[in-house]
N, C-alpha and C. Protein backbone atom coordinates (compact mmCIF):
# COMPACT_ATOMS: atom_id res chain seq x y z
N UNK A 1 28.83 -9.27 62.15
CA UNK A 1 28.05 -9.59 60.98
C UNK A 1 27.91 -8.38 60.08
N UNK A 2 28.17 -8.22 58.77
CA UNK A 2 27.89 -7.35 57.99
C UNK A 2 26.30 -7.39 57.33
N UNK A 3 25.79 -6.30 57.31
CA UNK A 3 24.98 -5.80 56.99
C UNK A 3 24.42 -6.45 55.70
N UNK A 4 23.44 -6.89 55.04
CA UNK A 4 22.64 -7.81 54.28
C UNK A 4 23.27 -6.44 53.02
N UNK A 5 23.20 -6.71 51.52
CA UNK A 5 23.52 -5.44 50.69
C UNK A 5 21.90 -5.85 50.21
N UNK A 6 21.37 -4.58 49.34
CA UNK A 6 20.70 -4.89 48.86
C UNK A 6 20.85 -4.61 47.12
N UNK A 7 19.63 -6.25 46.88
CA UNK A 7 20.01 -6.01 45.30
C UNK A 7 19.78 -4.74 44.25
N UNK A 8 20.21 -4.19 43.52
CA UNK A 8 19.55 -3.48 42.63
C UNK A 8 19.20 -3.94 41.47
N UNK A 9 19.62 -5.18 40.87
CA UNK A 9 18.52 -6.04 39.93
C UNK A 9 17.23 -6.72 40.39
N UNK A 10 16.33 -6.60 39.87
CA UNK A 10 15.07 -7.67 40.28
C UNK A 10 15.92 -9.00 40.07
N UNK A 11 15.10 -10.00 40.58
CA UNK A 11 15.25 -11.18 40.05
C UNK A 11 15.19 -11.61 38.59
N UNK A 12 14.49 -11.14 37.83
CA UNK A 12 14.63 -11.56 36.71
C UNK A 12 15.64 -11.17 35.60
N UNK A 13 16.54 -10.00 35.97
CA UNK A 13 17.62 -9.49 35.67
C UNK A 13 17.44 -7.97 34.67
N UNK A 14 16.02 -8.45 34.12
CA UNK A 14 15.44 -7.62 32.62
C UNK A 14 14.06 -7.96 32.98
N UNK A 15 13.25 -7.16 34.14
CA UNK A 15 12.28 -7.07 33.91
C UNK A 15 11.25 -6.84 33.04
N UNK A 16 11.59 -5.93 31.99
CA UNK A 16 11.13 -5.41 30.87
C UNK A 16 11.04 -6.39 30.27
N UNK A 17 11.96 -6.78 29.64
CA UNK A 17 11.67 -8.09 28.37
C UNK A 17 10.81 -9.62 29.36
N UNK A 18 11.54 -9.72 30.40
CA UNK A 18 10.77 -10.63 31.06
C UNK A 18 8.73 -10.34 30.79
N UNK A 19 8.84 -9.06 31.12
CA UNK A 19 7.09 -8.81 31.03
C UNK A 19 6.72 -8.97 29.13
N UNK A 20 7.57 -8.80 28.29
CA UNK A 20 7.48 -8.57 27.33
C UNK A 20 7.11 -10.18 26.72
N UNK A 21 7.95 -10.74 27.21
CA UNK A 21 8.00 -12.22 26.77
C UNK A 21 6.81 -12.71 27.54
N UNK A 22 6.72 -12.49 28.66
CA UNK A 22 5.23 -13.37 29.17
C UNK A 22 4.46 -12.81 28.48
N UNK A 23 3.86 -11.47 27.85
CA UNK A 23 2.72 -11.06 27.26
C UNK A 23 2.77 -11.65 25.97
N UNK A 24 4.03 -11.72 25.69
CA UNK A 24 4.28 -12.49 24.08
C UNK A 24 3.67 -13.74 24.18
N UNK A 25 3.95 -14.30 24.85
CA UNK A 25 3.75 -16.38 25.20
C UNK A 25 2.00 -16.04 25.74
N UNK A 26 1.40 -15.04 26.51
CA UNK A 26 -0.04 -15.24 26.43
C UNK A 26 -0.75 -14.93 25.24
N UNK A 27 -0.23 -13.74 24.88
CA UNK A 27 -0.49 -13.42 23.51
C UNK A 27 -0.74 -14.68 22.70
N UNK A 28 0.41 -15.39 22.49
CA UNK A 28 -0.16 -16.54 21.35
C UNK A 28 -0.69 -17.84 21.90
N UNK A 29 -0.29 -18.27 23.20
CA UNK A 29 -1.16 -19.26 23.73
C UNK A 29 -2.46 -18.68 23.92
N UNK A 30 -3.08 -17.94 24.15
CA UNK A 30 -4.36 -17.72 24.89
C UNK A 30 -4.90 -16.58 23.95
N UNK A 31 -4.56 -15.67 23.12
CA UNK A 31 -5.58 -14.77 22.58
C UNK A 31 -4.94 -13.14 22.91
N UNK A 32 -5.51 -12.47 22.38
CA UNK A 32 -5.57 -10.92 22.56
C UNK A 32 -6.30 -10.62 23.95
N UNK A 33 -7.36 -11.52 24.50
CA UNK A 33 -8.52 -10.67 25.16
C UNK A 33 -7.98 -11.23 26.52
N UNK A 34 -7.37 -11.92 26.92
CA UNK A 34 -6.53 -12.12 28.22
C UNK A 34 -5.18 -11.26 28.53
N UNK A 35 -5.04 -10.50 27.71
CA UNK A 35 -3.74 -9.74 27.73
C UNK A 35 -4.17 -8.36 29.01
N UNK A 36 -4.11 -8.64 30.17
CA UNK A 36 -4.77 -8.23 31.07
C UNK A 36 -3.13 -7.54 32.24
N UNK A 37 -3.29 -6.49 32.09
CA UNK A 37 -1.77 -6.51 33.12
C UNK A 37 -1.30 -7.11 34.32
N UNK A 38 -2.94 -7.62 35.46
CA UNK A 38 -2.32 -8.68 36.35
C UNK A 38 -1.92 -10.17 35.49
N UNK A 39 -2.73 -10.31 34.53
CA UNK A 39 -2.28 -11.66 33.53
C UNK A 39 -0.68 -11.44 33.17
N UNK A 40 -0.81 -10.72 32.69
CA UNK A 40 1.24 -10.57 32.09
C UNK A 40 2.27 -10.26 33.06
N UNK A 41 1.78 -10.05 34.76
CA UNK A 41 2.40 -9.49 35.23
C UNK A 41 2.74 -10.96 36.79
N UNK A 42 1.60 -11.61 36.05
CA UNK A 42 1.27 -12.79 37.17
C UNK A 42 2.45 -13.99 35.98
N UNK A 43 2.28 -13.87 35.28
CA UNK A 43 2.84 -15.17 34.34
C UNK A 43 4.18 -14.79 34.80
N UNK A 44 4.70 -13.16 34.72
CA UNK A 44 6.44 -13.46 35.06
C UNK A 44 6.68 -13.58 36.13
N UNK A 45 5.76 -13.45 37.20
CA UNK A 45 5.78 -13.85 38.73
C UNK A 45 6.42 -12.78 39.51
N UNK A 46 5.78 -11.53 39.11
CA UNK A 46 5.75 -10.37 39.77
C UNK A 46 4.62 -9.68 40.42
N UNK A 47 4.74 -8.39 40.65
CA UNK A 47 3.71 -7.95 41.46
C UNK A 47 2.70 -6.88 40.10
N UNK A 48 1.31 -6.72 39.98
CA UNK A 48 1.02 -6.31 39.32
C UNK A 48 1.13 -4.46 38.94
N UNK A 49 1.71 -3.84 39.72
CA UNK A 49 2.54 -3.10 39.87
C UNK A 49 3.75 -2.69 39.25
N UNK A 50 4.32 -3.60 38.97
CA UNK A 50 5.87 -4.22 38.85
C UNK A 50 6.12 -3.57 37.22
N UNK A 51 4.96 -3.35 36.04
CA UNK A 51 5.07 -2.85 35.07
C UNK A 51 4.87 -1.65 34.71
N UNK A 52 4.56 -0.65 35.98
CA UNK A 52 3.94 0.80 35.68
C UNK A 52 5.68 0.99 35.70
N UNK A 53 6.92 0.95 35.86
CA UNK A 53 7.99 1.72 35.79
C UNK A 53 8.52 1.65 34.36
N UNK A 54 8.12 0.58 33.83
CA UNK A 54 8.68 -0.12 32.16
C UNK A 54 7.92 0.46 31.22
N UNK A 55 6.77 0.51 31.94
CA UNK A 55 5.47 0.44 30.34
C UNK A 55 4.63 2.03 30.63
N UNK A 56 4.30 2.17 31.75
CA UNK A 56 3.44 3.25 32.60
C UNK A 56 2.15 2.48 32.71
N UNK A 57 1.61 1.88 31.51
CA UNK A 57 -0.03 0.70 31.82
C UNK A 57 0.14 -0.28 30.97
N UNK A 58 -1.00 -0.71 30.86
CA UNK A 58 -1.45 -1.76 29.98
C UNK A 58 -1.21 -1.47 28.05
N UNK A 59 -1.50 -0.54 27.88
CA UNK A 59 -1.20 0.13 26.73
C UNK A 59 0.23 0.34 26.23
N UNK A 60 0.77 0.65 26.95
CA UNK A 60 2.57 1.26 26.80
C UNK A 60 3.08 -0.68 26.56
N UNK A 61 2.23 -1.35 27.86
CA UNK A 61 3.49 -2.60 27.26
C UNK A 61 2.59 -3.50 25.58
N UNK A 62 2.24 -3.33 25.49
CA UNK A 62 1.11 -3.46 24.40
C UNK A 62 1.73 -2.93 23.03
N UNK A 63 1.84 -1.78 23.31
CA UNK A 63 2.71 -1.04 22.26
C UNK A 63 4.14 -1.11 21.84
N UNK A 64 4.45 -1.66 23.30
CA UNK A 64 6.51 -2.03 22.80
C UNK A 64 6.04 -3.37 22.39
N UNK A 65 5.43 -4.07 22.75
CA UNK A 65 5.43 -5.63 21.82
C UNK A 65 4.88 -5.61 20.35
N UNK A 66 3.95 -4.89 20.08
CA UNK A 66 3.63 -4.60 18.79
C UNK A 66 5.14 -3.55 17.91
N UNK A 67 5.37 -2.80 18.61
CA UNK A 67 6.87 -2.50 17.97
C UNK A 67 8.04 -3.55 18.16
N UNK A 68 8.31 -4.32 18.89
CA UNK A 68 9.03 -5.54 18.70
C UNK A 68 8.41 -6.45 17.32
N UNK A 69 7.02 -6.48 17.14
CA UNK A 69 6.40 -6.90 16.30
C UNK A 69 6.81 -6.67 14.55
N UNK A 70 6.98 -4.95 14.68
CA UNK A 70 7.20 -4.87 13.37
C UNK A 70 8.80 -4.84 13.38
N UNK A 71 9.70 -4.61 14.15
CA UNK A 71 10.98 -4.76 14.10
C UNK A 71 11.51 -5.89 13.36
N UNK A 72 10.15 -7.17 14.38
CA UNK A 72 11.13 -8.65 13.60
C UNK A 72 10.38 -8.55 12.15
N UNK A 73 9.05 -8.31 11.75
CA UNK A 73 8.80 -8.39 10.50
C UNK A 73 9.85 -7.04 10.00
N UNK A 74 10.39 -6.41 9.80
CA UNK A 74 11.23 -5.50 8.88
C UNK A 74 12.70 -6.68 8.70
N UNK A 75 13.42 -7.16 9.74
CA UNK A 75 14.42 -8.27 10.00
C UNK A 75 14.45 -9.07 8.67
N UNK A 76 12.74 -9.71 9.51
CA UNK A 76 12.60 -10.68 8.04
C UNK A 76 12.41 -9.89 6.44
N UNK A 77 11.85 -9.14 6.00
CA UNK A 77 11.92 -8.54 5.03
C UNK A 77 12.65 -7.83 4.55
N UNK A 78 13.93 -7.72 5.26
CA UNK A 78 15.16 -6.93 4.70
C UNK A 78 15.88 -8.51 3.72
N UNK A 79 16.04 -9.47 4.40
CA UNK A 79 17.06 -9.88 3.12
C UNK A 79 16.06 -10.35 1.88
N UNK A 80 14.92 -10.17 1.87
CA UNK A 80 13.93 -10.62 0.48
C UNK A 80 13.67 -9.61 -0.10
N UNK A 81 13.79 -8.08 0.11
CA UNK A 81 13.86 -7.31 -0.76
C UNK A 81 14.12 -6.69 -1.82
N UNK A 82 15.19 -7.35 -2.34
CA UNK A 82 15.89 -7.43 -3.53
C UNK A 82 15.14 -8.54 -4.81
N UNK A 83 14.56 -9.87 -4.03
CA UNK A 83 13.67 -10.40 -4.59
C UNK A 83 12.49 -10.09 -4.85
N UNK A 84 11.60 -9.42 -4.70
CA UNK A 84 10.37 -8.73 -5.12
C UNK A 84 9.13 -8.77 -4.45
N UNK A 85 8.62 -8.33 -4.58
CA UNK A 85 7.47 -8.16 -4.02
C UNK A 85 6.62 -9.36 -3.58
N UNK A 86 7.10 -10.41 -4.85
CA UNK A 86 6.24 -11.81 -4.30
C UNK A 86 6.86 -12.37 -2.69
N UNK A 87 8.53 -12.70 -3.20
CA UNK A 87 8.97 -12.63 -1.89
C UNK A 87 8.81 -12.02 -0.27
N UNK A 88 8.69 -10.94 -0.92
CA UNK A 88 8.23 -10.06 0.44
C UNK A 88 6.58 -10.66 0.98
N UNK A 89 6.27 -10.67 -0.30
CA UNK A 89 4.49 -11.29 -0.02
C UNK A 89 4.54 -12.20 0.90
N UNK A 90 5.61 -13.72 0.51
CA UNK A 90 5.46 -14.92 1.29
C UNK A 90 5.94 -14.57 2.16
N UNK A 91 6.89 -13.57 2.79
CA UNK A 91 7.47 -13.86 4.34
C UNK A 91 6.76 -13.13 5.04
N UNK A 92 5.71 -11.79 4.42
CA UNK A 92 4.79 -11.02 5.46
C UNK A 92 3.49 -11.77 5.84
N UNK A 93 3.01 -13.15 4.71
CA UNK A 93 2.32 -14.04 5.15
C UNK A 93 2.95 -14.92 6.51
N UNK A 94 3.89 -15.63 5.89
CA UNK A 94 4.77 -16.62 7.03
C UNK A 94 4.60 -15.77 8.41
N UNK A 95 5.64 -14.56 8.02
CA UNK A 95 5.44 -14.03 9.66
C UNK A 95 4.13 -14.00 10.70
N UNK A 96 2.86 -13.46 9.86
CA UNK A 96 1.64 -13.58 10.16
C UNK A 96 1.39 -15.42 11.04
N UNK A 97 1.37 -16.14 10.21
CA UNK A 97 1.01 -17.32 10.32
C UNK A 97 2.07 -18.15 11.57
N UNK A 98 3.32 -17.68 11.62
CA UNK A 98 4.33 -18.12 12.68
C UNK A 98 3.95 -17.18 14.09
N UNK A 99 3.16 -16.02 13.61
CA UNK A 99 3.26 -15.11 15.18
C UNK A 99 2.06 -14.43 15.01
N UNK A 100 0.36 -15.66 14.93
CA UNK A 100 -0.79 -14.58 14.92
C UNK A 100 -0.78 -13.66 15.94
N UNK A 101 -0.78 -14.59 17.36
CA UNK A 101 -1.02 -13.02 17.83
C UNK A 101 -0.70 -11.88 18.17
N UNK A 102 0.84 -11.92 17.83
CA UNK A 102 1.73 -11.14 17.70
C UNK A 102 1.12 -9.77 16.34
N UNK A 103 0.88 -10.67 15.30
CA UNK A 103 0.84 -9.83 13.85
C UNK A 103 -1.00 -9.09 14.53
N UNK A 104 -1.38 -9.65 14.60
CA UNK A 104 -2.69 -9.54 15.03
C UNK A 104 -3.01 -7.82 16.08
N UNK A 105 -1.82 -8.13 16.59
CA UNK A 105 -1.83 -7.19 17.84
C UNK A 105 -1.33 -5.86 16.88
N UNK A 106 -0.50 -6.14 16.45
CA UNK A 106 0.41 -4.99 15.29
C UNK A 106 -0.83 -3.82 14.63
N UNK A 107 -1.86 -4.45 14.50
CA UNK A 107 -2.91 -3.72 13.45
C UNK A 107 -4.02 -3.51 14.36
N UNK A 108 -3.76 -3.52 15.53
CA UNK A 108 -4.94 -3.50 16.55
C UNK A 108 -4.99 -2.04 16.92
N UNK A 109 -5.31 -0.92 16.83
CA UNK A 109 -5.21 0.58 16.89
C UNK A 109 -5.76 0.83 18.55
N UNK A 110 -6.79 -0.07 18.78
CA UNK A 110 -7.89 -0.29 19.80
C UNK A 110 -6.74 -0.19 21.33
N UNK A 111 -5.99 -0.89 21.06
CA UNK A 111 -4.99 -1.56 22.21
C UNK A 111 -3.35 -1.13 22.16
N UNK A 112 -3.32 -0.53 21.03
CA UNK A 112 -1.84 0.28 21.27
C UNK A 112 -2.30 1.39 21.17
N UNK A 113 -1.03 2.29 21.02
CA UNK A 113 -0.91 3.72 20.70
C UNK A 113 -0.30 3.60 19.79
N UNK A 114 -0.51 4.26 18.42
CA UNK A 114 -0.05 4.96 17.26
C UNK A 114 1.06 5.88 17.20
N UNK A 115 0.81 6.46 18.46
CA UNK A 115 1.27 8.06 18.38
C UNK A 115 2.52 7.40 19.08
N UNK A 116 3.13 6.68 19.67
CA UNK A 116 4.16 6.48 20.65
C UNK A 116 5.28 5.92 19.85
N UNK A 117 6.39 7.20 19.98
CA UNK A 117 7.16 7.47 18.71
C UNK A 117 7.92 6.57 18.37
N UNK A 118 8.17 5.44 19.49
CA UNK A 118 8.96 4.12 19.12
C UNK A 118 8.54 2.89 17.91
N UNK A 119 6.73 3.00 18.35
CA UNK A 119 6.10 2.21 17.93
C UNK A 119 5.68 2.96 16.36
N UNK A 120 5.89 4.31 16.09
CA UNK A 120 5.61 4.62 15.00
C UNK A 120 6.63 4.65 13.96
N UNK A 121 7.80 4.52 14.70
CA UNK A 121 9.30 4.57 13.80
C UNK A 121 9.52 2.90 13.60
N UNK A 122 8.89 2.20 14.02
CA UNK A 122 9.54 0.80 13.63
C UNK A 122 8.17 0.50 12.46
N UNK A 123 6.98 1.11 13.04
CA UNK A 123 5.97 0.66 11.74
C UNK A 123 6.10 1.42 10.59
N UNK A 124 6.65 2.43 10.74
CA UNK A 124 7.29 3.37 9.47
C UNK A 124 8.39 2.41 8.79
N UNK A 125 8.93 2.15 9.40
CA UNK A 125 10.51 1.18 8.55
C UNK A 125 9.81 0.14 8.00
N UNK A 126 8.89 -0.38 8.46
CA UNK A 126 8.50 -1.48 7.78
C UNK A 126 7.36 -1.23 6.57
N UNK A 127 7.02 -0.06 6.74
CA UNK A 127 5.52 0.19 5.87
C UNK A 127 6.58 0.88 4.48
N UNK A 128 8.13 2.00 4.57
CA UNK A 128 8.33 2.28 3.84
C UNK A 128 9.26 1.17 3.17
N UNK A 129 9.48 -0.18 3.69
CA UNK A 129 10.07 -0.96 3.04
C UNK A 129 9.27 -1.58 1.88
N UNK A 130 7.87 -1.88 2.37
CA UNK A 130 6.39 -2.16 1.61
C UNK A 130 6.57 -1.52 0.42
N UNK A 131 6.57 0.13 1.11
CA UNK A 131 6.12 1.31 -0.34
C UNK A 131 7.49 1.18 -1.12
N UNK A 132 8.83 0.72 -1.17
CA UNK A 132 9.35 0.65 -1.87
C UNK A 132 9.57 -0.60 -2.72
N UNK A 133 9.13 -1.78 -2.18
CA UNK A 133 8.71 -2.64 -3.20
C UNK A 133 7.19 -2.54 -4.29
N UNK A 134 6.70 -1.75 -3.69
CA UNK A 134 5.68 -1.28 -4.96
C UNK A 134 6.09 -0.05 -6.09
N UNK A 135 6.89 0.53 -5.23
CA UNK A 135 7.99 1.67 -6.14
C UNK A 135 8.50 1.13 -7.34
N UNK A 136 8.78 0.21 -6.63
CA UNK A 136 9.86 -0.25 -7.67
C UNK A 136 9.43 -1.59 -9.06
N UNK A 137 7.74 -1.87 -8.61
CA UNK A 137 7.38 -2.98 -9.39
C UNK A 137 7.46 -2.25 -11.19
N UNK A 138 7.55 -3.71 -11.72
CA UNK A 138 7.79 -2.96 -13.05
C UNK A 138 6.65 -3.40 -13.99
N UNK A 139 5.40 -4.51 -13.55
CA UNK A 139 3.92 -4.19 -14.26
C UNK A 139 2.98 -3.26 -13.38
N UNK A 140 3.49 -1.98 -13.04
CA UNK A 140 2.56 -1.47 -11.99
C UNK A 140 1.49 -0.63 -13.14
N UNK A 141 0.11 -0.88 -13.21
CA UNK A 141 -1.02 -0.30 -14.30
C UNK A 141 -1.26 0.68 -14.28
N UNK A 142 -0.60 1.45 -15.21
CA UNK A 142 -1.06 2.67 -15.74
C UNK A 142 -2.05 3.45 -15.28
N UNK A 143 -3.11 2.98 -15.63
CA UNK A 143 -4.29 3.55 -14.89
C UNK A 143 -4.62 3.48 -13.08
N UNK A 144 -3.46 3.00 -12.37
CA UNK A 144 -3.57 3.17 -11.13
C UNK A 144 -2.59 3.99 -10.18
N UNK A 145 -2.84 4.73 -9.15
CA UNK A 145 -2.04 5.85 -8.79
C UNK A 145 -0.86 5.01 -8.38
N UNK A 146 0.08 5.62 -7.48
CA UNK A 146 1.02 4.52 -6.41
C UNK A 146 0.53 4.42 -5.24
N UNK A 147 -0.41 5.06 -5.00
CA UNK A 147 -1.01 5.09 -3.49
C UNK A 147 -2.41 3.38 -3.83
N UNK A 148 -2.95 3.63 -4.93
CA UNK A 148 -3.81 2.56 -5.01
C UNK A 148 -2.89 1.29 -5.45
N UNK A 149 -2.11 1.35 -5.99
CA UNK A 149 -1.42 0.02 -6.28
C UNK A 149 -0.75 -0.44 -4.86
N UNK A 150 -0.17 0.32 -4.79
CA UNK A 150 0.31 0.26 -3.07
C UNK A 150 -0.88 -0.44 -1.99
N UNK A 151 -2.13 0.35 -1.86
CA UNK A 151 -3.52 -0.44 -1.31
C UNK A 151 -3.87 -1.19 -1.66
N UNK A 152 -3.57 -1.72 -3.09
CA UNK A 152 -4.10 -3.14 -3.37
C UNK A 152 -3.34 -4.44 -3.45
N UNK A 153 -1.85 -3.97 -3.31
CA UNK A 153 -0.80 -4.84 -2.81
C UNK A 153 -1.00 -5.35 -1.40
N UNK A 154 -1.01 -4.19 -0.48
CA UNK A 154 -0.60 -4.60 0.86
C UNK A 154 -2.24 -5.32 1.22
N UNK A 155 -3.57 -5.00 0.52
CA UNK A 155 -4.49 -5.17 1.19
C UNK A 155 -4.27 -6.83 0.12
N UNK A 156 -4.13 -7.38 -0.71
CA UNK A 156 -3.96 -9.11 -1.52
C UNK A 156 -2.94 -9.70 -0.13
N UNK A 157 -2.31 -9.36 0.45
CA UNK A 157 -1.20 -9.67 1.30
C UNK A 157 -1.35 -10.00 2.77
N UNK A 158 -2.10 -8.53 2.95
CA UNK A 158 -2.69 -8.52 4.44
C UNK A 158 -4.06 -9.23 4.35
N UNK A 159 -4.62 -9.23 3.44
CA UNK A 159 -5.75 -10.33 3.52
C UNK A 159 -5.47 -11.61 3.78
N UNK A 160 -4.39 -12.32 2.81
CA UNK A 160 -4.03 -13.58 2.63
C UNK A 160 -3.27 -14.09 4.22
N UNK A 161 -3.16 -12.84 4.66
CA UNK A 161 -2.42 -12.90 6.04
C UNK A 161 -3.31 -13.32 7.05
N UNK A 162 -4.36 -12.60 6.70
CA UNK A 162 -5.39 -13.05 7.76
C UNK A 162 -6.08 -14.11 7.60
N UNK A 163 -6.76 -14.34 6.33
CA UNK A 163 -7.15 -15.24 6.46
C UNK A 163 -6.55 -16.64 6.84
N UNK A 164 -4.90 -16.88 6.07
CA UNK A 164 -4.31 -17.85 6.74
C UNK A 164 -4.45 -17.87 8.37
N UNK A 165 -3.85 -17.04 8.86
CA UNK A 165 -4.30 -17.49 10.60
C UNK A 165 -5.42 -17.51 11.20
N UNK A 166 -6.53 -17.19 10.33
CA UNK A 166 -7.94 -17.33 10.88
C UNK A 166 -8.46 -18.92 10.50
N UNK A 167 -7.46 -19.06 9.46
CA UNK A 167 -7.48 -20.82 9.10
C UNK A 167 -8.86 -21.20 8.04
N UNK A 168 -8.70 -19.71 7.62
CA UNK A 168 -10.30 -19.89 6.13
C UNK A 168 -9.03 -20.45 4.79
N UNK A 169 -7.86 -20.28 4.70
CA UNK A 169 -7.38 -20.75 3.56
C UNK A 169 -7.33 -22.10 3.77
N UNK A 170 -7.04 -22.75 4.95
CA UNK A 170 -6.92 -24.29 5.24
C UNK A 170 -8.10 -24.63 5.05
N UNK A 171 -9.36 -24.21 5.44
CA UNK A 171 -10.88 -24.42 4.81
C UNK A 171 -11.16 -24.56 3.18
N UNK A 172 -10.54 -23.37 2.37
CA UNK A 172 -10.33 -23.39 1.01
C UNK A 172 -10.25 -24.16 0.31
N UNK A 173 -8.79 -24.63 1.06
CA UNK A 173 -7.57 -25.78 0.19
C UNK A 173 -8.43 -27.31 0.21
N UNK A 174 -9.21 -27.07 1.51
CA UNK A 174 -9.80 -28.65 1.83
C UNK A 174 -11.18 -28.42 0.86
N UNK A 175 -12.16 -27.69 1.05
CA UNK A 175 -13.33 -27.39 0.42
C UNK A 175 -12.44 -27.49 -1.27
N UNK A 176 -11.51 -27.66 -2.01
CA UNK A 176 -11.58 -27.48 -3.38
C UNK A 176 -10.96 -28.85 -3.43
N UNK A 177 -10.55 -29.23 -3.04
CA UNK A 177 -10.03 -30.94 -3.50
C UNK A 177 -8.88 -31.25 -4.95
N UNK A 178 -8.21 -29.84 -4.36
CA UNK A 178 -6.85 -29.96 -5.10
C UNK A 178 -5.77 -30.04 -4.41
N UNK A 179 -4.62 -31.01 -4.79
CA UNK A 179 -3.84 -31.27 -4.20
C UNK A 179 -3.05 -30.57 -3.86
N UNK A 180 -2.58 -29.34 -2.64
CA UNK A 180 -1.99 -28.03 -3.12
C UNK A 180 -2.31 -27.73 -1.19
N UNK A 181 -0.64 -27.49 -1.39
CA UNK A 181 -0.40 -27.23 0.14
C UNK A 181 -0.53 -26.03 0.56
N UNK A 182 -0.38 -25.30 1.64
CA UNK A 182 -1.02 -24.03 1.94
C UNK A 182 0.47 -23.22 1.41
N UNK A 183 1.74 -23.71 1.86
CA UNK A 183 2.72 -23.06 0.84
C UNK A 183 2.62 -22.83 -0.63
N UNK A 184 2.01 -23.75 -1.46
CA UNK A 184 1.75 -23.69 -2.98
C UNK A 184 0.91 -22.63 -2.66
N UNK A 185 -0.57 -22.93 -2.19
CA UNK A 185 -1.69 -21.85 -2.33
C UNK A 185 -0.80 -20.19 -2.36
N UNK A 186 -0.42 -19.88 -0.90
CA UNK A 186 0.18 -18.67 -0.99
C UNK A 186 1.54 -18.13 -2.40
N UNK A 187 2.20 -19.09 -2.61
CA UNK A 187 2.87 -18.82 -3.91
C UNK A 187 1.94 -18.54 -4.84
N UNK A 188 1.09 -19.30 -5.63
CA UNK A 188 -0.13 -18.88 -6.77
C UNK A 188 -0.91 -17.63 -6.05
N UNK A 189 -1.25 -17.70 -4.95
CA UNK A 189 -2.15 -16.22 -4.80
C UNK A 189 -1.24 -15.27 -4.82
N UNK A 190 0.46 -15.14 -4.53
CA UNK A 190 0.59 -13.99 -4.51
C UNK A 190 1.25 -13.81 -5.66
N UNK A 191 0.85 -14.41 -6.93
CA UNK A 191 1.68 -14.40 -7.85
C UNK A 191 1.38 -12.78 -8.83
């Protein structure tokens, strides 16, 4: 009888993304506040253990999903960039609204790390894709710096972001009794 070999893949082939994807799928089924490392570590049907070699804790895998986070929002905002700023407006809403708790987690300072140079180079690509559609607007007001036009862009945007997934614009749309779908609404607000 020869000797049993042993595997050097886990079972799941890609542990990493495996943990990545269960925290993703609790993430938006269940909330931010269950994102617990035996929780993400029990959903891929491992040992809770099993993520200190990928992530080091709770934080590290926290932080590669929020940088997966802004990766796919830069994805999506690369081919609308050429279209303008409104464009960019509706798909940094959409994305929001297709992946709260994903987007949610992105701006959470509390629960990632900032400083973790992966997660700061993908929110850089996406923040200087931002600052160059305000670069480049052509009613940008005189009387405002580029740093404040810039803050009052991303904050009309990131508001409209939130509030859509907090579901106060679907409150809005119903409280005004105009016929006007939450796609119309976001086109006129970010006009």
């Amino acid at each position: 009888m020869e000797p049993r070999k042993v595997r050097k893949n886990y079972h799941h082939g890609d542990l990493r993304a495996e943990l990545l994807r269960s925290a993703r799928t609790l993430l938006e089924q269940q909330g931010i506040s269950v994102l617990g490392l035996r929780a993400i570590t029990r959903h891929a049907g491992v040992s809770s253990a099993a993520a200190a070699p990928h992530f080091g804790n709770l934080t590290g895998l926290l932080s590669a999903l929020a940088t997966t986070g802004y990766e796919e929002l830069a994805a999506a905002l690369e081919p609308v960039l050429e279209k303008g700023a409104h464009a960019a407006g509706l798909v940094y809403v959409r994305f929001a609204i297709n992946n709260p708790g994903l987007f949610t987690l992105m701006f959470r300072s509390d629960v990632i790390d900032r400083k973790d140079p992966i997660l700061a180079t993908a929110s850089t690509r996406t923040s200087r894709m931002l600052t160059l559609l305000i670069d480049n607007l052509k009613d940008h007001p005189p009387q405002r710096t580029r740093t404040g036009t810039r803050a009052a862009h991303w904050g009309k945007v990131h508001g409209l972001a939130v509030l859509a997934i907090d579901g106060f614009l679907d409150v809005l749309l119903s409280s005004q009794g105009e016929d006007m779908s939450l796609e119309d609404l976001l086109d006129d607000a970010l006009r």
